[in-house]
N, C-alpha and C. Protein backbone atom coordinates (compact mmCIF):
# COMPACT_ATOMS: atom_id res chain seq x y z
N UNK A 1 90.00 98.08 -85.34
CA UNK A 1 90.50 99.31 -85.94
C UNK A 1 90.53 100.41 -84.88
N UNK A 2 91.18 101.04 -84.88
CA UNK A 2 91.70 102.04 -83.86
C UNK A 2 91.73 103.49 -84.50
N UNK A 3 90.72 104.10 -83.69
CA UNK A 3 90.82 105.76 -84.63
C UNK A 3 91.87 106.46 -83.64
N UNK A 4 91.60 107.64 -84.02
CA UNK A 4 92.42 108.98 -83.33
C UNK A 4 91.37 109.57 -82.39
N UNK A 5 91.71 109.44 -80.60
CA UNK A 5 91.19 109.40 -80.06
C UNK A 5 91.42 110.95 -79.26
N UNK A 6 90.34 111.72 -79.40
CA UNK A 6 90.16 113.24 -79.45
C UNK A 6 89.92 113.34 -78.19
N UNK A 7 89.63 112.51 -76.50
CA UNK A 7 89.40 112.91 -75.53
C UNK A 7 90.68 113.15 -74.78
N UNK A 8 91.03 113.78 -73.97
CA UNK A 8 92.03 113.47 -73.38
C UNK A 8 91.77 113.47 -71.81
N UNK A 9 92.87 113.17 -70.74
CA UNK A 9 92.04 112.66 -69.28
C UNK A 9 92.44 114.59 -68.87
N UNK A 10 91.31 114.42 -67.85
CA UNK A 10 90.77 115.67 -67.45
C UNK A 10 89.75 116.47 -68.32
N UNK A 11 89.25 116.40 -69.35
CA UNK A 11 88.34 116.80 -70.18
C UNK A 11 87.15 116.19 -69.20
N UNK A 12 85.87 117.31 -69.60
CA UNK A 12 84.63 117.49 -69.08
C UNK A 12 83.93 116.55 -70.07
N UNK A 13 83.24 115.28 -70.25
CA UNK A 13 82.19 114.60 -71.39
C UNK A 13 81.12 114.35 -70.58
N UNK A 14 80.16 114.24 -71.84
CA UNK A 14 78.83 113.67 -71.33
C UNK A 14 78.95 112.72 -72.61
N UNK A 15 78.40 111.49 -71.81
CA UNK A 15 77.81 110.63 -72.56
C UNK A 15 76.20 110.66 -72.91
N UNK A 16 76.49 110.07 -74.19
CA UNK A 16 75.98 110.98 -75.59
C UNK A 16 74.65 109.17 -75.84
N UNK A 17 75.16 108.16 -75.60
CA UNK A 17 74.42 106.93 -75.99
C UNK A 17 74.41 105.72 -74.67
N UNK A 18 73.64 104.91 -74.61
CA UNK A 18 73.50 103.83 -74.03
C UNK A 18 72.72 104.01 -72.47
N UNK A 19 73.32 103.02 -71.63
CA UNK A 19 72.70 103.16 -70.25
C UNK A 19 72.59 104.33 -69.77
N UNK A 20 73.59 104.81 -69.92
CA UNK A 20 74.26 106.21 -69.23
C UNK A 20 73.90 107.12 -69.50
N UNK A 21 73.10 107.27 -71.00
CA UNK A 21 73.05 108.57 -71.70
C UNK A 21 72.76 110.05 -70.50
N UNK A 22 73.10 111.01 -70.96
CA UNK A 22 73.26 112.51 -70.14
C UNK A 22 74.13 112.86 -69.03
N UNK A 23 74.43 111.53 -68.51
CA UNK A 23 75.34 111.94 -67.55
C UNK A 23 76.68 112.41 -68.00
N UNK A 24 77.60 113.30 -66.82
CA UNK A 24 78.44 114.29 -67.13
C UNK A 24 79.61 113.64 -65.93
N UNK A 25 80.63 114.09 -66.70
CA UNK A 25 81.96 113.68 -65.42
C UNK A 25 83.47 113.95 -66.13
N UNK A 26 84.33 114.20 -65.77
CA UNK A 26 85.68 114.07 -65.85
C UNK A 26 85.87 112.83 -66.41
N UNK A 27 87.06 113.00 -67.64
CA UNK A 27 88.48 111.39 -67.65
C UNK A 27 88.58 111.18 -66.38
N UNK A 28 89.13 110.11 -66.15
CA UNK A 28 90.04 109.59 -65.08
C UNK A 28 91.07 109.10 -65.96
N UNK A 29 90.65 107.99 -66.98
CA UNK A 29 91.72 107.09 -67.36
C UNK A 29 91.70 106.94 -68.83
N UNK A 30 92.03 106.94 -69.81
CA UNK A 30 92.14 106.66 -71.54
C UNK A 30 92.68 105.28 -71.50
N UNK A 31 92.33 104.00 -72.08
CA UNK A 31 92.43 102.91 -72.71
C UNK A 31 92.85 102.75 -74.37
N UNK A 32 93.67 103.22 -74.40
CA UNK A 32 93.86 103.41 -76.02
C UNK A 32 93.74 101.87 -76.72
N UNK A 33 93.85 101.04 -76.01
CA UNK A 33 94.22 99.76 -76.64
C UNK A 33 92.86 98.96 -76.71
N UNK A 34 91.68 99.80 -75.72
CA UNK A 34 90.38 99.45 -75.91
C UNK A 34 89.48 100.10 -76.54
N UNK A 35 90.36 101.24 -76.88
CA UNK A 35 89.33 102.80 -77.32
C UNK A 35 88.51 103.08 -76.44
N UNK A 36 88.86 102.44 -75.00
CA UNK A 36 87.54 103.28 -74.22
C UNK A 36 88.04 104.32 -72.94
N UNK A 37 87.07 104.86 -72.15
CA UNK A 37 87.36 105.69 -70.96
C UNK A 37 86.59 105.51 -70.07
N UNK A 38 87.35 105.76 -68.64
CA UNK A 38 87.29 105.57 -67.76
C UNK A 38 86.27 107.27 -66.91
N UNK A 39 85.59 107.46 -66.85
CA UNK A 39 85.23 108.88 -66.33
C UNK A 39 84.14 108.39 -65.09
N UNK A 40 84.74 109.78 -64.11
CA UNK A 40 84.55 109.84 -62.63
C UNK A 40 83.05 109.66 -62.34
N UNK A 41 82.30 108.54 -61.80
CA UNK A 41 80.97 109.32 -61.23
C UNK A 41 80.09 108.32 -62.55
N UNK A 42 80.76 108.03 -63.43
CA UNK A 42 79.79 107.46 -64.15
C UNK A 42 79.85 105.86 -64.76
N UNK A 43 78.91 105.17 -64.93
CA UNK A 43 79.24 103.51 -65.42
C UNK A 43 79.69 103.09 -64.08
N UNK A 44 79.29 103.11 -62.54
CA UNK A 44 79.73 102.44 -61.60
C UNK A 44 79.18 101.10 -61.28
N UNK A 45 79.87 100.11 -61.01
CA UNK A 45 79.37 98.96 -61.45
C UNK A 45 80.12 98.41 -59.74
N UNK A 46 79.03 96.96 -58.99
CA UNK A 46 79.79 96.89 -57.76
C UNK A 46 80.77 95.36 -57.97
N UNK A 47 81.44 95.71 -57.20
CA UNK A 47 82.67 94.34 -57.08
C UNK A 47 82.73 94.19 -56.18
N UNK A 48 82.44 92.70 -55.90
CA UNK A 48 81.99 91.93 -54.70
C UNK A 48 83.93 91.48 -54.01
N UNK A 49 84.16 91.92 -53.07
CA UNK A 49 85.87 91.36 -52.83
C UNK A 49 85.60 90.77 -51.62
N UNK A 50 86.86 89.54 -51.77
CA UNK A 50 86.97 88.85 -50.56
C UNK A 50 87.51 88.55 -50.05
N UNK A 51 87.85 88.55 -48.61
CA UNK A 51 88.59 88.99 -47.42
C UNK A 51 90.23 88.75 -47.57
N UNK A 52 90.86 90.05 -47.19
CA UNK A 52 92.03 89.96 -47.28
C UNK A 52 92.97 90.17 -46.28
N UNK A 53 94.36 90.05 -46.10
CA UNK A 53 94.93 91.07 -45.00
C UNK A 53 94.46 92.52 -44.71
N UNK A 54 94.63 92.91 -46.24
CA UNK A 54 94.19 94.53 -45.95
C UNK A 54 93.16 94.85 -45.90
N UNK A 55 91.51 94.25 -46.01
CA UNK A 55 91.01 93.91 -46.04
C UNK A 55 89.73 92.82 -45.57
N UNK A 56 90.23 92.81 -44.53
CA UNK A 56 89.69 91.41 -43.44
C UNK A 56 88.18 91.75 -43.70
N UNK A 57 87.09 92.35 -44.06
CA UNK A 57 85.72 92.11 -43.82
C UNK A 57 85.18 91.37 -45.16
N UNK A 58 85.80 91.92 -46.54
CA UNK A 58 85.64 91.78 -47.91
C UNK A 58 84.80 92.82 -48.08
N UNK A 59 83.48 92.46 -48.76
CA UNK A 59 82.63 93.64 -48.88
C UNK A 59 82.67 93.56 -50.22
N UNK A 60 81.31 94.57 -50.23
CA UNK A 60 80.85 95.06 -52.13
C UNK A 60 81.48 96.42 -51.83
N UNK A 61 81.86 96.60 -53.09
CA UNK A 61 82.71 98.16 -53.28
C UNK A 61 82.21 98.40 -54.63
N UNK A 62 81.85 99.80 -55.24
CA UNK A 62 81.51 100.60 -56.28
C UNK A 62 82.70 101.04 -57.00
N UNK A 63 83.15 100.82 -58.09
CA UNK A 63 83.92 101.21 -58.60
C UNK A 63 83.37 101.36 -60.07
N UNK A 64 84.55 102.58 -61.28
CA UNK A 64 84.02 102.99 -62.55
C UNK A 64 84.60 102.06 -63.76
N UNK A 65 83.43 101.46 -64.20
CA UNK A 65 83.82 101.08 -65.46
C UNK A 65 84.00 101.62 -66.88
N UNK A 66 84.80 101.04 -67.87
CA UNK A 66 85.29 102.19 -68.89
C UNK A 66 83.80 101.98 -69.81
N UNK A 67 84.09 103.10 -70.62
CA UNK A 67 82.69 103.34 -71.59
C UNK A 67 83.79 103.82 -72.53
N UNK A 68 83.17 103.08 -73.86
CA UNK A 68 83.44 103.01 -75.48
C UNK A 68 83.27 104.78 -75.79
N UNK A 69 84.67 105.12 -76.49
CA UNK A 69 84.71 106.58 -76.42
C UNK A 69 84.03 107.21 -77.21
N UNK A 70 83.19 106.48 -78.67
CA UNK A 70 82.46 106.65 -79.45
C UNK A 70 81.30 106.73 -78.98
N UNK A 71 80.80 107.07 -77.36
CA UNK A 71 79.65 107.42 -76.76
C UNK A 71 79.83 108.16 -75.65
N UNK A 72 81.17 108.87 -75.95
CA UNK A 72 81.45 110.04 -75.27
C UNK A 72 81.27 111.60 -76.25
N UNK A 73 80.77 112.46 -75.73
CA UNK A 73 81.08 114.14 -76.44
C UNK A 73 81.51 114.78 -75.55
N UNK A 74 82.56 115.59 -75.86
CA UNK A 74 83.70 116.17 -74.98
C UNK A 74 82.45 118.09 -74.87
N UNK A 75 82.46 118.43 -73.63
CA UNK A 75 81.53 119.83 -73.47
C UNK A 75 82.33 120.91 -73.68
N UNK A 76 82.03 121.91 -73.55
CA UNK A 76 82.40 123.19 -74.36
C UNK A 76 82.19 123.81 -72.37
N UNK A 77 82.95 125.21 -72.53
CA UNK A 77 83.03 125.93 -71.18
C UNK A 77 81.34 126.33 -70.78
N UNK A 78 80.42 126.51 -71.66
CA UNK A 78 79.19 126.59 -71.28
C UNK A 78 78.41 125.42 -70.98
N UNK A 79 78.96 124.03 -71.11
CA UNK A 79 78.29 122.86 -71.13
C UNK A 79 77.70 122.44 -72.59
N UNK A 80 78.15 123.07 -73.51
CA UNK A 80 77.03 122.20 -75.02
C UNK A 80 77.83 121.31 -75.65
N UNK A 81 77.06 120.15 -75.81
CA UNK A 81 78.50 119.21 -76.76
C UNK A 81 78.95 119.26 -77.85
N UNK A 82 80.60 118.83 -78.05
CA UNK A 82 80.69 119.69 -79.20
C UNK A 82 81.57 118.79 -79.89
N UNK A 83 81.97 118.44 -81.31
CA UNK A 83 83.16 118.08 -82.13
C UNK A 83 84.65 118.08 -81.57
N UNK A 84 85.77 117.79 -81.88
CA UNK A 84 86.86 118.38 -81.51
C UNK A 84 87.65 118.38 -82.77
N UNK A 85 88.25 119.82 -82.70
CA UNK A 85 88.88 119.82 -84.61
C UNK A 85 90.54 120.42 -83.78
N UNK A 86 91.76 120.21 -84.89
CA UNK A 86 92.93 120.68 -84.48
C UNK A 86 93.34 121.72 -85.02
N UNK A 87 93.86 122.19 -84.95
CA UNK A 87 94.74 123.46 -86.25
C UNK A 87 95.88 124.32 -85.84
N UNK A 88 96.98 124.54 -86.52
CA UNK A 88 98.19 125.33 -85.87
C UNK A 88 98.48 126.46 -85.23
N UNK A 89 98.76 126.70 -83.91
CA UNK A 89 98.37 128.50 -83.48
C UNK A 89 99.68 128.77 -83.10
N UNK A 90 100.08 129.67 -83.30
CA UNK A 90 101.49 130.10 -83.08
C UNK A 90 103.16 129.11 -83.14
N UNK A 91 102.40 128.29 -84.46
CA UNK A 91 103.38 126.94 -84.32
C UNK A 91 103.09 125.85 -83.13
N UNK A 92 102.19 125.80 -82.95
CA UNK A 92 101.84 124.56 -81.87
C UNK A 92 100.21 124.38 -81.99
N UNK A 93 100.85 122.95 -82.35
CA UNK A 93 99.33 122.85 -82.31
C UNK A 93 98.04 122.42 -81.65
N UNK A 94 96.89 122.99 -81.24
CA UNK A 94 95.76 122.81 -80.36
C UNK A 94 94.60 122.66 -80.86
N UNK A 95 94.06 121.71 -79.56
CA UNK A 95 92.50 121.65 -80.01
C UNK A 95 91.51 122.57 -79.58
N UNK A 96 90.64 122.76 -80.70
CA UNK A 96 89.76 123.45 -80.45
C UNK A 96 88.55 122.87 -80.47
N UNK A 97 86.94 123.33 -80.04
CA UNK A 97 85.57 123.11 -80.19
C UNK A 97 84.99 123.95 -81.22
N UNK A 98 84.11 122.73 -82.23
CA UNK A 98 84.20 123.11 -83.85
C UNK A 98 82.67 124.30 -83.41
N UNK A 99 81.90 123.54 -82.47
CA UNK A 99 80.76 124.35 -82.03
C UNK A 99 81.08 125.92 -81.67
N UNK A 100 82.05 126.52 -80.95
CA UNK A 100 82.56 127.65 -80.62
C UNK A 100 83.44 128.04 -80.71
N UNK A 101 84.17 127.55 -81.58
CA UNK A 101 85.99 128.00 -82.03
C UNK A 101 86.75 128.16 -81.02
N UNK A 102 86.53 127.55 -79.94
CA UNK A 102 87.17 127.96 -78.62
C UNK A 102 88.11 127.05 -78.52
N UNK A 103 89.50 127.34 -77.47
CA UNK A 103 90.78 126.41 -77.79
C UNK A 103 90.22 125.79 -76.70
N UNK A 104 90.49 124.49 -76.30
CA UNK A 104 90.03 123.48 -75.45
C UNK A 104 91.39 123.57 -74.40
């Protein structure tokens, strides 16, 4: 089942549950088809690669794995985590933070 997915890439989250809990970072990437995200700096996991043209040594490399967006909370301009609600402003409509009525 697939909800309506309230983060969008470039939004500020902290994850809210699991390994990760407290850490803070940017989208990078939205997975809609996994419901999950991709964000900078956090869930880095290493991948062992092996030797290529471009590439000739191989090597372990760090790269970000996605995290289930239902253990993301999107932050507010002061840092507190917050809901995300929609509503119509001048005929267009935006999101706001339910914590501070602020337009996101």
């Amino acid at each position: 089942m697939m909800s309506k997915i309230k983060i969008k890439k470039g939004d500020t989250v902290r994850v809210i549950s699991g390994s990760q809990k407290g850490a803070e970072g940017s989208v990078l990437t939205i997975i809609k088809e996994k419901n999950k995200a991709i964000i900078e700096g956090v869930n880095l996991v290493k991948k062992h690669n092996k030797p290529s043209a471009q590439n000739p040594q191989g090597g372990i490399t760090e790269k970000e794995a996605p995290i289930d967006i239902s253990n993301l909370s999107i932050l507010t301009a002061d840092g507190k985590n917050t809901r995300v609600g929609y509503r119509i402003e001048d005929g267009s409509k935006v999101r706001f933070a339910k914590k501070t009525d602020e337009i996101i």
